[in-house]
C-alpha atoms as a PDB file:
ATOM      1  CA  UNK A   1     145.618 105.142 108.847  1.00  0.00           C
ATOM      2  CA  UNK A   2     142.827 105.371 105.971  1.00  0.00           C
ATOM      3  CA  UNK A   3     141.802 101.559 106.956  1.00  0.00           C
ATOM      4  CA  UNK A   4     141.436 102.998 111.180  1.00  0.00           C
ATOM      5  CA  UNK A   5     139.724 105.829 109.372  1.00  0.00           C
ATOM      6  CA  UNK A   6     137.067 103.931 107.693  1.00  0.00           C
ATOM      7  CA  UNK A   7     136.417 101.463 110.320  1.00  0.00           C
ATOM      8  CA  UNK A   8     135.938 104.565 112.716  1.00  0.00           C
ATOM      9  CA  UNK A   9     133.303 105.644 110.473  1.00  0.00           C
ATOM     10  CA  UNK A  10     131.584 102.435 110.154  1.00  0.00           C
ATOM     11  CA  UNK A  11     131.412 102.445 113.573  1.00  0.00           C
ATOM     12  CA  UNK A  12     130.132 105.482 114.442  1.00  0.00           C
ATOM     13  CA  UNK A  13     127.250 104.882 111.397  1.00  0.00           C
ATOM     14  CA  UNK A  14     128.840 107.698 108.677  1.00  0.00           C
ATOM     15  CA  UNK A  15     127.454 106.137 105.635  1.00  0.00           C
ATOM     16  CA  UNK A  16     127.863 108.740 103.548  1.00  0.00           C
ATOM     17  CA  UNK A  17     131.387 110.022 104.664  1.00  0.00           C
ATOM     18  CA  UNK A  18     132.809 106.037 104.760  1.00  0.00           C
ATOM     19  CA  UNK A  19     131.591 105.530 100.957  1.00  0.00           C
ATOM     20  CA  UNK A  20     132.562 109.060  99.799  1.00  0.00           C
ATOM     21  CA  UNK A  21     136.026 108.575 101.378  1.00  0.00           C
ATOM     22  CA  UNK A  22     136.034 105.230  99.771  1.00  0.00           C
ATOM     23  CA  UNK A  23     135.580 106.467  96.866  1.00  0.00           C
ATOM     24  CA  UNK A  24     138.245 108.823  97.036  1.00  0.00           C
ATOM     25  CA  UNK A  25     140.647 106.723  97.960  1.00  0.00           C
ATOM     26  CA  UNK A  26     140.089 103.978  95.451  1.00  0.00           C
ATOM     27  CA  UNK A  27     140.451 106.925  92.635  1.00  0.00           C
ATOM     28  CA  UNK A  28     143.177 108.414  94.724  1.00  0.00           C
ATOM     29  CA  UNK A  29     141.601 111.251  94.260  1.00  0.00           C
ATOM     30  CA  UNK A  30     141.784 112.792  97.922  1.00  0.00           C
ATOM     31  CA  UNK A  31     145.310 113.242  96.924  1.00  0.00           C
ATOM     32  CA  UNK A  32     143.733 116.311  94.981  1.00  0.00           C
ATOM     33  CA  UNK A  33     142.376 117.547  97.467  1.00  0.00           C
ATOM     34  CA  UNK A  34     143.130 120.414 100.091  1.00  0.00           C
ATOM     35  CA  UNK A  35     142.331 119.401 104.523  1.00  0.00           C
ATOM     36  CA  UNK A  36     139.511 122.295 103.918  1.00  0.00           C
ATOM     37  CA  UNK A  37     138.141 120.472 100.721  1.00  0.00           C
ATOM     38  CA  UNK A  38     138.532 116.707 101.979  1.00  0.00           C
ATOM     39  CA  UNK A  39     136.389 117.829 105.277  1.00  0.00           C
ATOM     40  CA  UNK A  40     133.778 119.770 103.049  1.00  0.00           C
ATOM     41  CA  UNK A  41     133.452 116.811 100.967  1.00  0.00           C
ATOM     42  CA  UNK A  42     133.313 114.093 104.033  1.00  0.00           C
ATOM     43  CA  UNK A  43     130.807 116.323 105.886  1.00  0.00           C
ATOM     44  CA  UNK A  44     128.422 117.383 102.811  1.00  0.00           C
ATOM     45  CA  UNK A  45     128.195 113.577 102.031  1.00  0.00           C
ATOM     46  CA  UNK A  46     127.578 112.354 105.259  1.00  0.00           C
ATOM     47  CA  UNK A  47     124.196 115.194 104.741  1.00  0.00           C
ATOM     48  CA  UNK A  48     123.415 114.617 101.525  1.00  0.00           C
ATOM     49  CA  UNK A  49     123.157 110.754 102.753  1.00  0.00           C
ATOM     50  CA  UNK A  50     120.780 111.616 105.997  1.00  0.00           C
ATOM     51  CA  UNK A  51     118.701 113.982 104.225  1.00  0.00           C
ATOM     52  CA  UNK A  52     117.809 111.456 101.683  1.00  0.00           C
ATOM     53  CA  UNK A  53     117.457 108.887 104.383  1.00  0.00           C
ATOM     54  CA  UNK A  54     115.185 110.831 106.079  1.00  0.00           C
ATOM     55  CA  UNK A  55     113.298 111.890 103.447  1.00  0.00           C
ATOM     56  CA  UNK A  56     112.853 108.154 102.381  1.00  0.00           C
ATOM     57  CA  UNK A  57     111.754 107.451 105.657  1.00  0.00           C
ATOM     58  CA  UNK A  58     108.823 109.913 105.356  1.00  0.00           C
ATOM     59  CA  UNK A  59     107.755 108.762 101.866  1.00  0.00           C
ATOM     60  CA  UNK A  60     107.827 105.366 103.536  1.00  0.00           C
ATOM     61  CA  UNK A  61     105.283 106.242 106.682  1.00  0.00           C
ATOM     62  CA  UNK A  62     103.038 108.618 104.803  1.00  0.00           C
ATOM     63  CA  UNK A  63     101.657 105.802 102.403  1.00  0.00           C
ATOM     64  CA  UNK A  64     100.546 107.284  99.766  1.00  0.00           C
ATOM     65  CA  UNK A  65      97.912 106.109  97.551  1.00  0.00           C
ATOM     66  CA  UNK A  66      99.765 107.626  94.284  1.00  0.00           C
ATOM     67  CA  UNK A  67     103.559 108.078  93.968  1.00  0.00           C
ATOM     68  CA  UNK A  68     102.987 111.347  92.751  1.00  0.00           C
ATOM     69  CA  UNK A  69     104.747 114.632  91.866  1.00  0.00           C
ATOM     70  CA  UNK A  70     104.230 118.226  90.870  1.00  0.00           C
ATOM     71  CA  UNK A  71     106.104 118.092  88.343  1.00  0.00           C
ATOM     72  CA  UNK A  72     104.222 115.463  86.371  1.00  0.00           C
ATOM     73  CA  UNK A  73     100.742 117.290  87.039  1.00  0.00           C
ATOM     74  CA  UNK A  74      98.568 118.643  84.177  1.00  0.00           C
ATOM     75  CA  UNK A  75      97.770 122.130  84.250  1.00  0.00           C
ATOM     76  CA  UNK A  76      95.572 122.211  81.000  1.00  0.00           C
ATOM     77  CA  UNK A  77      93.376 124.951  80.879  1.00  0.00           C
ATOM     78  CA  UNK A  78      90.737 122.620  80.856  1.00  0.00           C
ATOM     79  CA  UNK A  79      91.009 121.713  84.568  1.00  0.00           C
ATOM     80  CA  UNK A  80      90.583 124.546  85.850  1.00  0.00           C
ATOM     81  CA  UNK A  81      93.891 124.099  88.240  1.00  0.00           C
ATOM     82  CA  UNK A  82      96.138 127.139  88.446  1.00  0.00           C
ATOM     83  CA  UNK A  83      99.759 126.566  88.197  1.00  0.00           C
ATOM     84  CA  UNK A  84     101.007 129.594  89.790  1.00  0.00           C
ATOM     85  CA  UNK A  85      98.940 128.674  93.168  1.00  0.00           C
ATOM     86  CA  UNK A  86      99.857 124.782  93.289  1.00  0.00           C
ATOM     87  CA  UNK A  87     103.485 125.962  92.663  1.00  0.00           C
ATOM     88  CA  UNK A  88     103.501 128.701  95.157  1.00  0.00           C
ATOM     89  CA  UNK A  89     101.546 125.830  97.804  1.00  0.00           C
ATOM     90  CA  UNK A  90     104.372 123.400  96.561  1.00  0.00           C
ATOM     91  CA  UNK A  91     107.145 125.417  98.721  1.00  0.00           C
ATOM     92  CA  UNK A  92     105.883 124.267 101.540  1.00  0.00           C
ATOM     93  CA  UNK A  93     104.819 127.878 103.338  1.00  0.00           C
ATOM     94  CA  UNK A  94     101.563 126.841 103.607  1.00  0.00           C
ATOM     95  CA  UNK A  95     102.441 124.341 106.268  1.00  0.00           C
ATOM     96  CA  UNK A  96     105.015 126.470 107.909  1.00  0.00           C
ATOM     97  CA  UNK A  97     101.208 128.882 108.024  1.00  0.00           C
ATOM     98  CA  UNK A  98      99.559 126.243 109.336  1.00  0.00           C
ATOM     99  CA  UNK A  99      97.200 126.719 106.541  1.00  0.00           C
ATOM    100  CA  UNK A 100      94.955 124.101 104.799  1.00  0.00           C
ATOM    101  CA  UNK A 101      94.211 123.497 101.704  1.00  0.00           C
ATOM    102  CA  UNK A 102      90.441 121.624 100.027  1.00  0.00           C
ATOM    103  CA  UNK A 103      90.551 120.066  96.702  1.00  0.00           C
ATOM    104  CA  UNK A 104      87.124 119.471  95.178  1.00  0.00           C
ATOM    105  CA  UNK A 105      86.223 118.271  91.641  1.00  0.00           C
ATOM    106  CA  UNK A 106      84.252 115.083  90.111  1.00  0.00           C
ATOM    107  CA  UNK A 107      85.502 111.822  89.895  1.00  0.00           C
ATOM    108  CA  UNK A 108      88.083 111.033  87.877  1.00  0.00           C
ATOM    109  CA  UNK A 109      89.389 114.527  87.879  1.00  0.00           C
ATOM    110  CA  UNK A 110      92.706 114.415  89.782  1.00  0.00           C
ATOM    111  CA  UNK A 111      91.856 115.109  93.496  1.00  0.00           C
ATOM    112  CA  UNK A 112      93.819 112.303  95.144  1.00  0.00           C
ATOM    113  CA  UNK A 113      96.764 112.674  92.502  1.00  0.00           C
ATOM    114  CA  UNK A 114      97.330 116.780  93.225  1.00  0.00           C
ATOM    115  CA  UNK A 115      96.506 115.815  96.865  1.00  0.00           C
ATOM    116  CA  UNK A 116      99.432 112.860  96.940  1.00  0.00           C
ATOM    117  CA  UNK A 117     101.875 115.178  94.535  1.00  0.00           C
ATOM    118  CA  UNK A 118     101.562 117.802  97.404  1.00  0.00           C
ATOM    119  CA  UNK A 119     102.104 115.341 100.105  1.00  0.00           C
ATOM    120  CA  UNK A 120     105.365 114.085  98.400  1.00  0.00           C
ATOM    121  CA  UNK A 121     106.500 117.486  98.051  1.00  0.00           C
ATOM    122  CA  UNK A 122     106.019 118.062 101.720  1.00  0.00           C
ATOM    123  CA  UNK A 123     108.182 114.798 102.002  1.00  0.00           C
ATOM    124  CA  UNK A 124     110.555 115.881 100.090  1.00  0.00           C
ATOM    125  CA  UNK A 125     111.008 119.341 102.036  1.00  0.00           C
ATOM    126  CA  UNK A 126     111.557 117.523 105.551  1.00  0.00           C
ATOM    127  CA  UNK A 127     107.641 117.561 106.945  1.00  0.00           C
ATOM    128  CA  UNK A 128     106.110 115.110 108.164  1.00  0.00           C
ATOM    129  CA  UNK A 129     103.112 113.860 106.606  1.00  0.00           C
ATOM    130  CA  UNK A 130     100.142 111.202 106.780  1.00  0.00           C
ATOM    131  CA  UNK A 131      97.731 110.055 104.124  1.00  0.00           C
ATOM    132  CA  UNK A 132      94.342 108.527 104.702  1.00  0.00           C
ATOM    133  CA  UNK A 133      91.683 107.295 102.675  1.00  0.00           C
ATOM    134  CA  UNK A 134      89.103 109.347 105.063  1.00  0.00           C
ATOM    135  CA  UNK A 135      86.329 106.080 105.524  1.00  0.00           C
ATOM    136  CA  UNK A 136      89.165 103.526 106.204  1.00  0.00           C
ATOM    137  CA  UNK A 137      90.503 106.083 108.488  1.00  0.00           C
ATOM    138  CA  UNK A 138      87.294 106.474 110.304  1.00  0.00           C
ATOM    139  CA  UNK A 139      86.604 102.629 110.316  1.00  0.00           C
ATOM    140  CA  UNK A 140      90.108 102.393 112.039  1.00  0.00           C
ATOM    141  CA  UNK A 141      89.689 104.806 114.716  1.00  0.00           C
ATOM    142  CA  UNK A 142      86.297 103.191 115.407  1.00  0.00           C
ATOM    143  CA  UNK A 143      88.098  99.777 115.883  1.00  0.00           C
ATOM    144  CA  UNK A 144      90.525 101.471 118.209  1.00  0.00           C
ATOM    145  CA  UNK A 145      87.985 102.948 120.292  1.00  0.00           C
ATOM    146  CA  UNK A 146      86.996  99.271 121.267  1.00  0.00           C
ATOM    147  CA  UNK A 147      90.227  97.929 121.972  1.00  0.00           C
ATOM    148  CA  UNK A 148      91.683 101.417 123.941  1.00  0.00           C
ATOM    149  CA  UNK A 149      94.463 102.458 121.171  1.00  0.00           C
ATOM    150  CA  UNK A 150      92.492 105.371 120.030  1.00  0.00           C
ATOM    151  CA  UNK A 151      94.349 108.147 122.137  1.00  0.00           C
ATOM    152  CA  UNK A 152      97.541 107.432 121.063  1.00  0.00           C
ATOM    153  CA  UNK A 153      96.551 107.183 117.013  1.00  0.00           C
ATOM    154  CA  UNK A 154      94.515 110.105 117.607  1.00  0.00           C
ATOM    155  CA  UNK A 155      97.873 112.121 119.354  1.00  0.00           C
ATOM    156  CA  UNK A 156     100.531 110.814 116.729  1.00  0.00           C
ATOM    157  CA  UNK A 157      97.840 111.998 113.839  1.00  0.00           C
ATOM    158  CA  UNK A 158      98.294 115.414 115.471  1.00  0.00           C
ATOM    159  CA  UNK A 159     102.042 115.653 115.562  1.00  0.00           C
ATOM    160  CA  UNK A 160     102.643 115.053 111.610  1.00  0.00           C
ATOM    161  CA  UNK A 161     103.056 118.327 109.739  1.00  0.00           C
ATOM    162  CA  UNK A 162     100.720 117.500 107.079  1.00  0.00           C
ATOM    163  CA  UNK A 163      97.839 115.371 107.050  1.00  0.00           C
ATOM    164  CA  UNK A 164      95.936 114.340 103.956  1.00  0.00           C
ATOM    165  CA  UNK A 165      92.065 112.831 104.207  1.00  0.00           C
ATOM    166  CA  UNK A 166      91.596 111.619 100.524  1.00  0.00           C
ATOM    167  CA  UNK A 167      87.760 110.913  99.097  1.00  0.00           C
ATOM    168  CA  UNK A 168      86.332 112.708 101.924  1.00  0.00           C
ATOM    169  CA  UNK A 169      82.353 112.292 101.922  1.00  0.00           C
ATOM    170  CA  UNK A 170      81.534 109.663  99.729  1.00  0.00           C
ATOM    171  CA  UNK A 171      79.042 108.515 102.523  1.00  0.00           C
ATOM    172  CA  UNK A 172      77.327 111.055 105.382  1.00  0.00           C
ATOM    173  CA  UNK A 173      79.008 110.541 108.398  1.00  0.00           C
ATOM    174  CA  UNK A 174      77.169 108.790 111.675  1.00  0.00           C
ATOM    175  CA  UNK A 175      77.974 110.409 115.396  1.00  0.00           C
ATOM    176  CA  UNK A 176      80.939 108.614 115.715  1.00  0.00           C
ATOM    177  CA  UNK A 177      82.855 109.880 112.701  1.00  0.00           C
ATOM    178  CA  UNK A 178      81.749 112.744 113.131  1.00  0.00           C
ATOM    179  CA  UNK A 179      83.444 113.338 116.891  1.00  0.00           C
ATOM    180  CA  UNK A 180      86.437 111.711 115.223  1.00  0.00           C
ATOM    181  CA  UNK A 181      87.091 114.275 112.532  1.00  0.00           C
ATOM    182  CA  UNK A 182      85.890 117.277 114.610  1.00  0.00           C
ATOM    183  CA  UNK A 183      88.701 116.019 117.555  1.00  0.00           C
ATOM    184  CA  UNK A 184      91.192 115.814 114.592  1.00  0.00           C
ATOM    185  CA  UNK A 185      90.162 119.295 112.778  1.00  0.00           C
ATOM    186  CA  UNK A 186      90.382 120.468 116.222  1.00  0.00           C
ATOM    187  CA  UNK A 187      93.677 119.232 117.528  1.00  0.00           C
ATOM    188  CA  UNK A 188      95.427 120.814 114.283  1.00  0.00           C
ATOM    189  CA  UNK A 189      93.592 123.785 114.276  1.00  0.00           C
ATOM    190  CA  UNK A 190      96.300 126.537 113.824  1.00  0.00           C
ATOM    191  CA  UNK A 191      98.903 124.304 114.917  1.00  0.00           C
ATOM    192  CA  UNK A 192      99.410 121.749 111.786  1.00  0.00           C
ATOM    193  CA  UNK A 193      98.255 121.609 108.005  1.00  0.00           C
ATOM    194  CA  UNK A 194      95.374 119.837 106.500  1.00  0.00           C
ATOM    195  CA  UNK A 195      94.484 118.719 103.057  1.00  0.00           C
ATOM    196  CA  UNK A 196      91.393 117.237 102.465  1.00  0.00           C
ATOM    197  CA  UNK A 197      89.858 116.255  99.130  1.00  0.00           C
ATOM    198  CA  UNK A 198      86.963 115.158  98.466  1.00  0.00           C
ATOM    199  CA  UNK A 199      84.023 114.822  95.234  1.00  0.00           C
ATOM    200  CA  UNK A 200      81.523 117.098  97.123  1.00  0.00           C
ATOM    201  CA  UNK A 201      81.182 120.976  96.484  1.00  0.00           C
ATOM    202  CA  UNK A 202      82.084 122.701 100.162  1.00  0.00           C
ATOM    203  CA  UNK A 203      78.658 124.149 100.026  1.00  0.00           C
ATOM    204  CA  UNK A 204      77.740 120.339 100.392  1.00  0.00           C
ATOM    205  CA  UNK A 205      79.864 119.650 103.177  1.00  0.00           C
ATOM    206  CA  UNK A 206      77.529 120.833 106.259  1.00  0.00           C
ATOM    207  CA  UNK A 207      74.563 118.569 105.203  1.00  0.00           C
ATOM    208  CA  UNK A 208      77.094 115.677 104.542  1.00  0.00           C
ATOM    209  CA  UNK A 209      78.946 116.103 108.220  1.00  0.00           C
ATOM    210  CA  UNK A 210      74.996 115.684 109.613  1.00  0.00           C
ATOM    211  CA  UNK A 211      74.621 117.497 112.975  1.00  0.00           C
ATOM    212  CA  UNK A 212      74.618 121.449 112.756  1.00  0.00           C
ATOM    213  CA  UNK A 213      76.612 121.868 115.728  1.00  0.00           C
ATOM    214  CA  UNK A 214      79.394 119.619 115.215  1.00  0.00           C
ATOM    215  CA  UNK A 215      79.299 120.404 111.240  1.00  0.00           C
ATOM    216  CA  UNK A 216      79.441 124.451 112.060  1.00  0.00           C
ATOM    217  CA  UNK A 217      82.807 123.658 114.368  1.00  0.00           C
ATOM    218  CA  UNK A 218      84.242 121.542 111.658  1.00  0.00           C
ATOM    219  CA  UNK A 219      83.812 123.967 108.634  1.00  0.00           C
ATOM    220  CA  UNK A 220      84.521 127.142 110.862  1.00  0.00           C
ATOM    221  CA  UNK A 221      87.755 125.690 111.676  1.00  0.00           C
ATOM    222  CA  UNK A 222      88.532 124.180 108.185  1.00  0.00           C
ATOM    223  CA  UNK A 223      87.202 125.984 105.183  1.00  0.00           C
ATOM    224  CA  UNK A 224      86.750 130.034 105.547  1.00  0.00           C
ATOM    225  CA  UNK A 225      90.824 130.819 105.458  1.00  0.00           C
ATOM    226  CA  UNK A 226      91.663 127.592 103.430  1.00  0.00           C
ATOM    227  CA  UNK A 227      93.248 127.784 100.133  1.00  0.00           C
ATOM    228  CA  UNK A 228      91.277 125.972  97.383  1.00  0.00           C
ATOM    229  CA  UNK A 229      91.441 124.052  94.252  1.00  0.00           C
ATOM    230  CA  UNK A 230      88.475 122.949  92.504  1.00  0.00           C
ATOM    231  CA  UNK A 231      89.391 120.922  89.311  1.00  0.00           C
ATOM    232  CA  UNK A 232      86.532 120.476  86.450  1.00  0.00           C
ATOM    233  CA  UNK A 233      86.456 118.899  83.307  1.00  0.00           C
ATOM    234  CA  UNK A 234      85.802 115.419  82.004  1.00  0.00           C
ATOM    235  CA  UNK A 235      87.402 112.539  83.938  1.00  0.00           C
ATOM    236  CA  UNK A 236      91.108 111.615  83.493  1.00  0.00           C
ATOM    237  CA  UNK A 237      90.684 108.165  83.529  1.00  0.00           C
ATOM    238  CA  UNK A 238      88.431 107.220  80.866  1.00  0.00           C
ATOM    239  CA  UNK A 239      90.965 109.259  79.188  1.00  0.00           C
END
């Protein structure tokens, strides 16, 4: 019967309830057990083993410059980065808000690191998430614009929970960039999160984006209910 059993389950993909049961029966163990406490233990392995799947699976698309994590972040006074906001952002509730969030600082300060830490924690909690270096992301989008891909990057960038534009506005951006972010910004608006981070103040932002018209869209829609984390001090890695 326990050899049907586990053939049944390989068969119908239980990973987690064939090597839990297994396991159990190599110890003899389920011998302990109650028909209430075998099932519990079948059934809470066979979740345990698709949650971590699936959360693999979103560490895996995101790709992520840094394998980072809140936990290892530095929260010396120094920075200027308040731990009691980055924890309270780490839950996650800003993306069930549909809230963004703009990390600014100099180089070498942490942006991308805090930016990728948040993004795995978003991973880890079940959203979806994307991270771009925002010029390679723009050079890519051009690229698909010539060879008609662009609409369907452009509509599976809007259905991830959480996307992150890293280095944002280390060069002005020309027309073309610009339409791209403002059809991005405006596809998420209010409907998915954003985190951008970039080396530029916000106040810089408007005369960076170029065109008034486009650049007043962008920031109305991205900046005046975002949360935000500047980080100062001297760069981490000459340290």
């Amino acid at each position: 019967m326990s050899s049907i059993i586990l053939n049944k389950m390989a068969q119908l993909k239980l990973q987690g309830m064939l090597r839990t049961y297994q396991s159990l029966l190599d110890s003899r163990q389920h011998h302990d057990l109650t028909h209430d406490e075998l099932i519990n233990t079948l059934v809470q392995a066979e979740w345990e083993d698709r949650e971590h799947k699936k959360v693999t699976r979103h560490l895996r698309l995101a790709k992520f410059r840094y394998a980072a994590s809140i936990e290892e972040l530095n929260f010396v006074s120094s920075r200027g980065l308040d731990k009691t906001q980055v924890l309270r952002l780490a839950d996650g509730s800003f993306i069930d808000k549909k809230e963004n969030i703009l990390i600014t600082g100099s180089t070498g300060v942490g942006k991308s690191y805090l930016a990728s830490a948040l993004g795995h924690q978003a991973c880890q909690l079940g959203y979806r998430t994307l991270y771009f270096n925002a010029q390679k992301l723009f050079s890519k989008l051009k690229m698909m614009k010539a060879d008609g891909s662009y609409g369907r990057e452009i509509a599976k960038i809007e259905r991830y929970d959480l996307l992150i534009l890293d280095d944002f506005g280390l060069q002005a951006l020309d027309n073309t960039a610009r339409m791209i972010l403002l059809e991005i910004i405006e596809d998420r608006h209010g409907r998915k999160s954003t985190i951008i981070s970039s080396q530029l103040p916000v106040a810089k932002w408007y005369e960076m984006i170029g065109d008034s018209t486009v650049a007043d869209a962008i920031l109305d829609r991205m900046v005046h209910t975002a949360h935000r984390l500047e980080l100062k001090g001297e760069s981490l890695r000459k340290k």
